[in-house]
N, C-alpha and C. Protein backbone atom coordinates (compact mmCIF):
# COMPACT_ATOMS: atom_id res chain seq x y z
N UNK A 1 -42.31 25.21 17.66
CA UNK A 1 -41.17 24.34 17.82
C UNK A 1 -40.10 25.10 18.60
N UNK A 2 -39.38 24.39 19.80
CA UNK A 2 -38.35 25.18 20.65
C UNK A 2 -37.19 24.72 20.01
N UNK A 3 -35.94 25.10 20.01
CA UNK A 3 -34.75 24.93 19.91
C UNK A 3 -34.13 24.72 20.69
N UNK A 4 -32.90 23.81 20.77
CA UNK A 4 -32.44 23.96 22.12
C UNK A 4 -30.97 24.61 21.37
N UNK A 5 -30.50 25.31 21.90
CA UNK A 5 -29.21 26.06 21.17
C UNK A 5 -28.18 25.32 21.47
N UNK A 6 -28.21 25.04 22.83
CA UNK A 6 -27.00 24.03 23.78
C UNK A 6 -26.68 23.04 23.12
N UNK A 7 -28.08 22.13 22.24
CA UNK A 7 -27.81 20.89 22.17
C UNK A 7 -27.41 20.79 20.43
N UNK A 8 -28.08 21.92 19.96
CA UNK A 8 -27.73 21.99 18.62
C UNK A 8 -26.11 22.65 18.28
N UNK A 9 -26.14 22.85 19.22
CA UNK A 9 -24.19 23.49 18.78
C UNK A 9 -23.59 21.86 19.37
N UNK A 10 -24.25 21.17 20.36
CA UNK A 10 -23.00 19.83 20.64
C UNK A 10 -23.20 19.04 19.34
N UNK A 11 -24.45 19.13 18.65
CA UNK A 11 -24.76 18.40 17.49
C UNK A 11 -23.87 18.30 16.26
N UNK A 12 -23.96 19.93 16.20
CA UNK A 12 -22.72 20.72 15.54
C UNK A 12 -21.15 20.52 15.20
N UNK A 13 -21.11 20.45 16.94
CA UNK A 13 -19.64 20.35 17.14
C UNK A 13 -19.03 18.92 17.34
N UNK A 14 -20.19 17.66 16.88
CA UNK A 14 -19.87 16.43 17.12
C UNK A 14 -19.89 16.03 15.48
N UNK A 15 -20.49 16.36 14.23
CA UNK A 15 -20.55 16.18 13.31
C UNK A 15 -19.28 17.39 12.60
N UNK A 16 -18.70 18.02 13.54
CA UNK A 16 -17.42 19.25 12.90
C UNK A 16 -15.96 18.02 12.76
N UNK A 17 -16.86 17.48 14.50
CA UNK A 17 -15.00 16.59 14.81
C UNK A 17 -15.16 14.83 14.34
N UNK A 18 -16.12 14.86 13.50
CA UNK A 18 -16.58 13.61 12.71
C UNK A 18 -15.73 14.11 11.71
N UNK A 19 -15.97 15.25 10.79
CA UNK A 19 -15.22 15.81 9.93
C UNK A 19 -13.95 15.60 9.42
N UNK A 20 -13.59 16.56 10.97
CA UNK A 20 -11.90 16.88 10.90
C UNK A 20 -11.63 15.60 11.15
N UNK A 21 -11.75 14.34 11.77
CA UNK A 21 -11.52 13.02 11.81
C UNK A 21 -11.27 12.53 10.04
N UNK A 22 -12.23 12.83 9.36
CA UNK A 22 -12.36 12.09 8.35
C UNK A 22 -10.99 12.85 7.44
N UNK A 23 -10.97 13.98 7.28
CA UNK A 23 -10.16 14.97 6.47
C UNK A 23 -8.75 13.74 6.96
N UNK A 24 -8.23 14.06 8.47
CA UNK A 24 -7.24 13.33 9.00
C UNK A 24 -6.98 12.29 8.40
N UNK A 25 -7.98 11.20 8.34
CA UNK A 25 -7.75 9.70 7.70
C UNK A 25 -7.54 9.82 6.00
N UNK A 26 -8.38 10.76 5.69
CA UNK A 26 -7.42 11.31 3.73
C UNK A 26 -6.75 11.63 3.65
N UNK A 27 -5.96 12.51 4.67
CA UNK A 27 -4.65 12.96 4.59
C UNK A 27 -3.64 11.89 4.57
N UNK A 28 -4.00 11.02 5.81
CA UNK A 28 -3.03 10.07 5.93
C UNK A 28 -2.70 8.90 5.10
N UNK A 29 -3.92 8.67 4.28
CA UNK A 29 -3.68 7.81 2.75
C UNK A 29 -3.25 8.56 1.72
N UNK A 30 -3.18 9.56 1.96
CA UNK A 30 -1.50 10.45 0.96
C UNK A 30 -0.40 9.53 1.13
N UNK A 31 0.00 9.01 2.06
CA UNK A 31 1.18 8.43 2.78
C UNK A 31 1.28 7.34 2.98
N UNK A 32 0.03 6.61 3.34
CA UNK A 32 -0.04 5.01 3.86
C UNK A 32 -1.14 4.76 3.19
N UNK A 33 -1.43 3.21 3.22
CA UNK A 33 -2.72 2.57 3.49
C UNK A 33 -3.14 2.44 4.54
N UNK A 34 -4.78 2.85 4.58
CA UNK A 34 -5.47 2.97 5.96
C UNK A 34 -6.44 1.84 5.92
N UNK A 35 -5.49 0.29 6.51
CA UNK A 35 -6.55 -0.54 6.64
C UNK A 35 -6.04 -0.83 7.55
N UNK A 36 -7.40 -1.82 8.72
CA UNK A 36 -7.31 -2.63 9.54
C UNK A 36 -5.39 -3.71 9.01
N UNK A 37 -4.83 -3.61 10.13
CA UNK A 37 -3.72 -4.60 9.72
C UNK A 37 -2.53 -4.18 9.29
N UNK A 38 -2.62 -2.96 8.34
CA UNK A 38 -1.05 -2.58 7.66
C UNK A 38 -0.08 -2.89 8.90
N UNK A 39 0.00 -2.27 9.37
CA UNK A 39 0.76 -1.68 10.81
C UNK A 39 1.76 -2.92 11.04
N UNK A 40 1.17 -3.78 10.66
CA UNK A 40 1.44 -5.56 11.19
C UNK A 40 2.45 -5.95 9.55
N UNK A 41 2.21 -5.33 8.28
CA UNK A 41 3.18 -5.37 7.23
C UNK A 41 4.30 -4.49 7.64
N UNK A 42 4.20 -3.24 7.86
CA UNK A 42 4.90 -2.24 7.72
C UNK A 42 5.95 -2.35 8.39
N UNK A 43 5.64 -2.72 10.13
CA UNK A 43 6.86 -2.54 11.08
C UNK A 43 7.48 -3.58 10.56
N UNK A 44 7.13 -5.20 10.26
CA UNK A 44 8.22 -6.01 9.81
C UNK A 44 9.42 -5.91 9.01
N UNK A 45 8.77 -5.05 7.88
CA UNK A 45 9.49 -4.52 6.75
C UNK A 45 10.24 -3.35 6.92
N UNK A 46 10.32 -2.41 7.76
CA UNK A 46 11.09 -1.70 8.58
C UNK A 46 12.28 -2.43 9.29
N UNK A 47 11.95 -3.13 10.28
CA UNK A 47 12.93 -3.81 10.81
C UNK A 47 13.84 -4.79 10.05
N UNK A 48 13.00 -5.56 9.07
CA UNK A 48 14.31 -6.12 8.04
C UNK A 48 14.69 -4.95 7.24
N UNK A 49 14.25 -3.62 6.92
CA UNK A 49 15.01 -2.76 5.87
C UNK A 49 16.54 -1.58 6.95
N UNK A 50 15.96 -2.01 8.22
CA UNK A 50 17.17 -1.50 9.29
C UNK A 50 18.73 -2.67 9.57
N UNK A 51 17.70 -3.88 9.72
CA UNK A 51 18.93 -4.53 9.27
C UNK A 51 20.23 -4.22 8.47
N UNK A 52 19.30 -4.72 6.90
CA UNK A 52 19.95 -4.72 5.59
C UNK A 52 21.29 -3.27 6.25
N UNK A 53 20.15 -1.83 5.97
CA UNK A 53 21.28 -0.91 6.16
C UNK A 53 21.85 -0.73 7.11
N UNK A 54 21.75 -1.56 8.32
CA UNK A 54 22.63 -1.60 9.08
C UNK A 54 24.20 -2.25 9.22
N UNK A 55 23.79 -3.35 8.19
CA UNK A 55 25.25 -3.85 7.55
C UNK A 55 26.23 -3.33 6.71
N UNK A 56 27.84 -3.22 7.55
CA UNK A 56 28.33 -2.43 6.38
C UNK A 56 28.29 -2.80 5.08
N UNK A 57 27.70 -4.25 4.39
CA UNK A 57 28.27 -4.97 3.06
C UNK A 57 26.49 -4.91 2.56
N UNK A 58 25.75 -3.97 2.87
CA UNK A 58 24.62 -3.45 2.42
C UNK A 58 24.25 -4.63 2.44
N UNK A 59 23.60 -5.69 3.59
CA UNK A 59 23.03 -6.51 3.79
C UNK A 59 23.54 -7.84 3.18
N UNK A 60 24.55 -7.68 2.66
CA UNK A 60 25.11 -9.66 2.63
C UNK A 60 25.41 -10.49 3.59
N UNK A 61 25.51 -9.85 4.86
CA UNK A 61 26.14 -10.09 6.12
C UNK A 61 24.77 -10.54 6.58
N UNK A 62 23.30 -10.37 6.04
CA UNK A 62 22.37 -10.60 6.52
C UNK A 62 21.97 -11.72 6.13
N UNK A 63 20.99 -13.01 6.79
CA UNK A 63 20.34 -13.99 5.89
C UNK A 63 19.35 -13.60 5.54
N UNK A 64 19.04 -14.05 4.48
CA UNK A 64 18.00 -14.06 3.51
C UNK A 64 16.54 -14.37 4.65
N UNK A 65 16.99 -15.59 5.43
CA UNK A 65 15.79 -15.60 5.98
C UNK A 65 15.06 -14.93 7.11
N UNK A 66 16.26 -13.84 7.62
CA UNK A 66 16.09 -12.49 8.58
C UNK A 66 14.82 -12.01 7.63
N UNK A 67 15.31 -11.50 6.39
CA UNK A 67 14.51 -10.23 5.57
C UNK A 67 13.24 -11.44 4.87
N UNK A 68 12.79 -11.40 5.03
CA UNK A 68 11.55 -12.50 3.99
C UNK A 68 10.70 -11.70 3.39
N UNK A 69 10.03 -10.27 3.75
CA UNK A 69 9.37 -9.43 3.22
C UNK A 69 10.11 -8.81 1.62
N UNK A 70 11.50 -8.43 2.38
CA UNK A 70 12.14 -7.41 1.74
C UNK A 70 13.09 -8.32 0.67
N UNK A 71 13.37 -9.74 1.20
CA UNK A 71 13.83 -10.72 -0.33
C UNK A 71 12.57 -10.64 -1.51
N UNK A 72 11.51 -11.00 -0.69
CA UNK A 72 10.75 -11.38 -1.91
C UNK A 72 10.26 -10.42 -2.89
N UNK A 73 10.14 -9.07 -1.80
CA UNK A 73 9.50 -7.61 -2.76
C UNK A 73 11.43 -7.37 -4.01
N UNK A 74 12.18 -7.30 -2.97
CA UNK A 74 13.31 -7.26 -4.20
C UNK A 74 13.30 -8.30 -5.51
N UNK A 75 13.54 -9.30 -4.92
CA UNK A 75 13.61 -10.33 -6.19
C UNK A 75 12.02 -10.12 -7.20
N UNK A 76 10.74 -9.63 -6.50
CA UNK A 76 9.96 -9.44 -7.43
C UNK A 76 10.11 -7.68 -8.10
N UNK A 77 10.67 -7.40 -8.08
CA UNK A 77 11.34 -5.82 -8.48
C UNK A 77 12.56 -5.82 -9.34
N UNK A 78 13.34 -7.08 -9.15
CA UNK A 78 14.54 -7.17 -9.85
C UNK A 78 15.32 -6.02 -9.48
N UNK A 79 15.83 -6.00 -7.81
CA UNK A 79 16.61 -5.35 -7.15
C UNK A 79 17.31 -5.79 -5.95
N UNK A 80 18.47 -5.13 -5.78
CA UNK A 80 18.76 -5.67 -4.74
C UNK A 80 18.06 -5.22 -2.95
N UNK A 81 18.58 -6.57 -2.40
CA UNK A 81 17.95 -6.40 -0.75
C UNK A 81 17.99 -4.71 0.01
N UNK A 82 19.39 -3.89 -0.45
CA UNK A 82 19.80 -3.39 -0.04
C UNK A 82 19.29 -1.83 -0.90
N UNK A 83 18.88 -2.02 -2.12
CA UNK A 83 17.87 -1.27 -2.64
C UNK A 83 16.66 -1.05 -2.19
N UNK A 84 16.22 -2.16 -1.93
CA UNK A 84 14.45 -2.33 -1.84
C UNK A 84 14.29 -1.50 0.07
N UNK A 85 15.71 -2.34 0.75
CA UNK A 85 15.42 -1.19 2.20
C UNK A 85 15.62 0.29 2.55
N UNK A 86 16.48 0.45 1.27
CA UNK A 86 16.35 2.34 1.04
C UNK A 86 15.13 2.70 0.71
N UNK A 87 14.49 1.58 -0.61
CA UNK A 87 13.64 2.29 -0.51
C UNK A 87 12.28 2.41 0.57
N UNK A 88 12.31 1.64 1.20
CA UNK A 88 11.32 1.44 2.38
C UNK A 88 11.37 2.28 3.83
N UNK A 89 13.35 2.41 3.58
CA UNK A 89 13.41 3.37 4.56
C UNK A 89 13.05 4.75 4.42
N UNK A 90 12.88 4.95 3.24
CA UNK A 90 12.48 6.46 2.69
C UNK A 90 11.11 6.72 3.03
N UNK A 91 10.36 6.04 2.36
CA UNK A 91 9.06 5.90 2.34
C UNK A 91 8.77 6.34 3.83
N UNK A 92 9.43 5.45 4.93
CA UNK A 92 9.31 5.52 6.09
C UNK A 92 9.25 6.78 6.60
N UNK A 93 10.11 7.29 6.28
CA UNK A 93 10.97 9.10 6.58
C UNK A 93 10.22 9.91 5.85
N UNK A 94 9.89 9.95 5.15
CA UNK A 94 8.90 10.53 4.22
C UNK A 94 7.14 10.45 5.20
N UNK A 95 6.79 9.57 5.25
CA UNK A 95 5.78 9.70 6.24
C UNK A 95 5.87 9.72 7.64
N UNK A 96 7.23 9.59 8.37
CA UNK A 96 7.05 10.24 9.84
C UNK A 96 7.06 11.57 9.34
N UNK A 97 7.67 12.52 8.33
CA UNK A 97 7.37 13.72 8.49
C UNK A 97 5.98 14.31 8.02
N UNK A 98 5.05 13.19 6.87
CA UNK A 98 3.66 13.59 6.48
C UNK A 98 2.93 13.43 7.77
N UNK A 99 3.58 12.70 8.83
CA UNK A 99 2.70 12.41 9.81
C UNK A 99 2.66 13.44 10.49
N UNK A 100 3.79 14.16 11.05
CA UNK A 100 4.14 15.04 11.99
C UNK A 100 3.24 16.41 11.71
N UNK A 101 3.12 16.59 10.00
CA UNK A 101 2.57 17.21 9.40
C UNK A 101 0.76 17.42 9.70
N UNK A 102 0.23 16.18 9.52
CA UNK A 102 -0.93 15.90 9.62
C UNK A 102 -1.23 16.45 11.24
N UNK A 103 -0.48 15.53 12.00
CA UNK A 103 -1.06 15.74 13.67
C UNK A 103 -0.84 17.60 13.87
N UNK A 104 0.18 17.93 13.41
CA UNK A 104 0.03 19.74 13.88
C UNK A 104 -1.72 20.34 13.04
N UNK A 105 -1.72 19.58 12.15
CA UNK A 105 -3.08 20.47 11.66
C UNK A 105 -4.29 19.94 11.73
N UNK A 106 -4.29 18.75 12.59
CA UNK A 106 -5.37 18.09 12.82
C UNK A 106 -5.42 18.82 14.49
N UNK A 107 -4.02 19.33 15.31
CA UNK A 107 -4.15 19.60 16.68
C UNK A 107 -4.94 21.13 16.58
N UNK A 108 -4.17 21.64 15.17
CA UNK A 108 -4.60 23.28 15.19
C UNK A 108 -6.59 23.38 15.42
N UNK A 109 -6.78 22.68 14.06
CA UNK A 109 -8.13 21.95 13.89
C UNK A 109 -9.07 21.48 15.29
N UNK A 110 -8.53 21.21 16.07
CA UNK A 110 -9.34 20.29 16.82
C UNK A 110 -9.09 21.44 18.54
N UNK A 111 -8.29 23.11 17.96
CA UNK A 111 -8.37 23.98 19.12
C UNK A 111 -9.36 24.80 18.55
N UNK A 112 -9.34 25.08 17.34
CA UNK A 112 -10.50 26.11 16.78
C UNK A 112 -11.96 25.80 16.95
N UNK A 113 -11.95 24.13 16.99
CA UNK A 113 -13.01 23.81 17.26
C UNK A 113 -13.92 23.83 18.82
N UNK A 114 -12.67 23.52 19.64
CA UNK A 114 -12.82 23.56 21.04
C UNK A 114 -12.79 25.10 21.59
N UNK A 115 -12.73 25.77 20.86
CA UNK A 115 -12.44 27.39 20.92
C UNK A 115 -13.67 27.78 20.57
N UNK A 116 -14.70 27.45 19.41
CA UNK A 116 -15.63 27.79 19.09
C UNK A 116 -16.58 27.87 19.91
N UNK A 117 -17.82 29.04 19.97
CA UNK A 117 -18.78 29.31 20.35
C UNK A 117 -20.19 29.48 19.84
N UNK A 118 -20.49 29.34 18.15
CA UNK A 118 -21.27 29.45 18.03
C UNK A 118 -21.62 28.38 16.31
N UNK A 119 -22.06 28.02 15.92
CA UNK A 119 -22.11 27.40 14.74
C UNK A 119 -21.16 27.87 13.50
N UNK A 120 -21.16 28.92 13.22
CA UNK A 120 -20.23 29.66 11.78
C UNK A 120 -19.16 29.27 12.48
N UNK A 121 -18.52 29.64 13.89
CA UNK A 121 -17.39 29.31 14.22
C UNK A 121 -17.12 27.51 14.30
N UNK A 122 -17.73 26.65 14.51
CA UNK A 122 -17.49 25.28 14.71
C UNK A 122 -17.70 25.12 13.08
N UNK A 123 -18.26 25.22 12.47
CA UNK A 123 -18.02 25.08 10.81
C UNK A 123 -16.59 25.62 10.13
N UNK A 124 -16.04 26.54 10.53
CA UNK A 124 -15.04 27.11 10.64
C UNK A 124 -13.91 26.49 10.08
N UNK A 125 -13.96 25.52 11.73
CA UNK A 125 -12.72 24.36 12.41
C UNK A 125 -12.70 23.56 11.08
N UNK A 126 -13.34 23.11 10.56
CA UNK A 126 -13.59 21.85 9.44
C UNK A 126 -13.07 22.61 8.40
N UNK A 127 -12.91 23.51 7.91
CA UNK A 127 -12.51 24.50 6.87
C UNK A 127 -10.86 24.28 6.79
N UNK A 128 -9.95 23.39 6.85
CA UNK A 128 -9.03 23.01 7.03
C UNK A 128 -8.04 23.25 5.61
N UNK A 129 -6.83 23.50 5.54
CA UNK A 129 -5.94 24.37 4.69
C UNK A 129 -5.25 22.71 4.56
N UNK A 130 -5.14 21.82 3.52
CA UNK A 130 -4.25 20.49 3.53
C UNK A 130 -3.27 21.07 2.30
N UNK A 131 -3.09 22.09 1.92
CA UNK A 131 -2.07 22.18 0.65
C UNK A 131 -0.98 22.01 0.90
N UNK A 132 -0.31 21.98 1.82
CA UNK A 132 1.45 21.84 2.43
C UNK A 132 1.21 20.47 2.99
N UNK A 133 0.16 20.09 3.27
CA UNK A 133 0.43 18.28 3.25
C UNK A 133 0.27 17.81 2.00
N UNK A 134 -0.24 18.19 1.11
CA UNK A 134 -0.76 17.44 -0.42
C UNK A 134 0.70 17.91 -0.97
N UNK A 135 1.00 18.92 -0.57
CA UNK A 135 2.54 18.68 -1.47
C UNK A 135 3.46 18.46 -1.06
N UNK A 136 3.91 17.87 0.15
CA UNK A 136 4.75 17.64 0.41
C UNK A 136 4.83 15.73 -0.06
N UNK A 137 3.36 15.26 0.37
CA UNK A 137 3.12 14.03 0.20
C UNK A 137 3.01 13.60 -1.68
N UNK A 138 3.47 14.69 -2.40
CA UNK A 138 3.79 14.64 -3.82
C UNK A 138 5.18 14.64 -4.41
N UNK A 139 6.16 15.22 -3.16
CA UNK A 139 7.48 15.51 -3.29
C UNK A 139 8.01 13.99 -3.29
């Protein structure tokens, strides 16, 4: 039986960055939900929770029917409009920085791999350190 070395390290190094892909998408459900669609909840609810705090009278100045996400999650919370967009704006701020987090160690990840030359080294790359994302995304 021959080997081909060439083709078994791209084999390698295509099932490393399958990996580090996957690690990436667990990391990022620290922070979000990773389904088809969120993206399409989230920004709405952003933009009515910028509103709200964009008003000096913490969103009375706003209609009710601007915010429709952020009335209904308050009134089902038994809080106010102007509560419920702090808290959304946090959340928000809180994961642009889990994000910022993720992409530096998914970029570090994805040079070690492209750096690698031989199998132990492309196994390596996947060997990924997430403890300063797991706690920050606990803070």
């Amino acid at each position: 039986m021959l080997f081909n070395i060439s083709a078994d390290l791209a084999l390698e190094r295509l099932q490393a960055q399958t990996d580090i892909d996957r690690q990436v998408r667990m990391a990022r459900m620290m922070f979000i939900t990773v389904i088809p669609g969120q993206e399409a909840v989230y920004a709405p609810k952003r933009r009515e929770a910028l509103l709200i705090a964009a008003d000096r009278q913490q969103g009375a100045n706003v209609p009710e029917s601007e915010t429709p996400h952020i009335t209904a999650e308050a009134a089902e919370h038994g809080v106010s409009r102007f509560e419920k967009a702090v808290e959304i704006l946090t959340r928000d701020q809180h994961w642009a920085v889990g994000s910022q987090m993720i992409e530096a160690v998914r970029r570090s990840a994805n040079a070690v791999l492209a750096a690698a030359k031989s199998a132990p080294e492309i196994r390596a790359a996947v060997d990924i350190d997430w403890q300063d994302v797991r706690a920050y995304a606990q803070a």
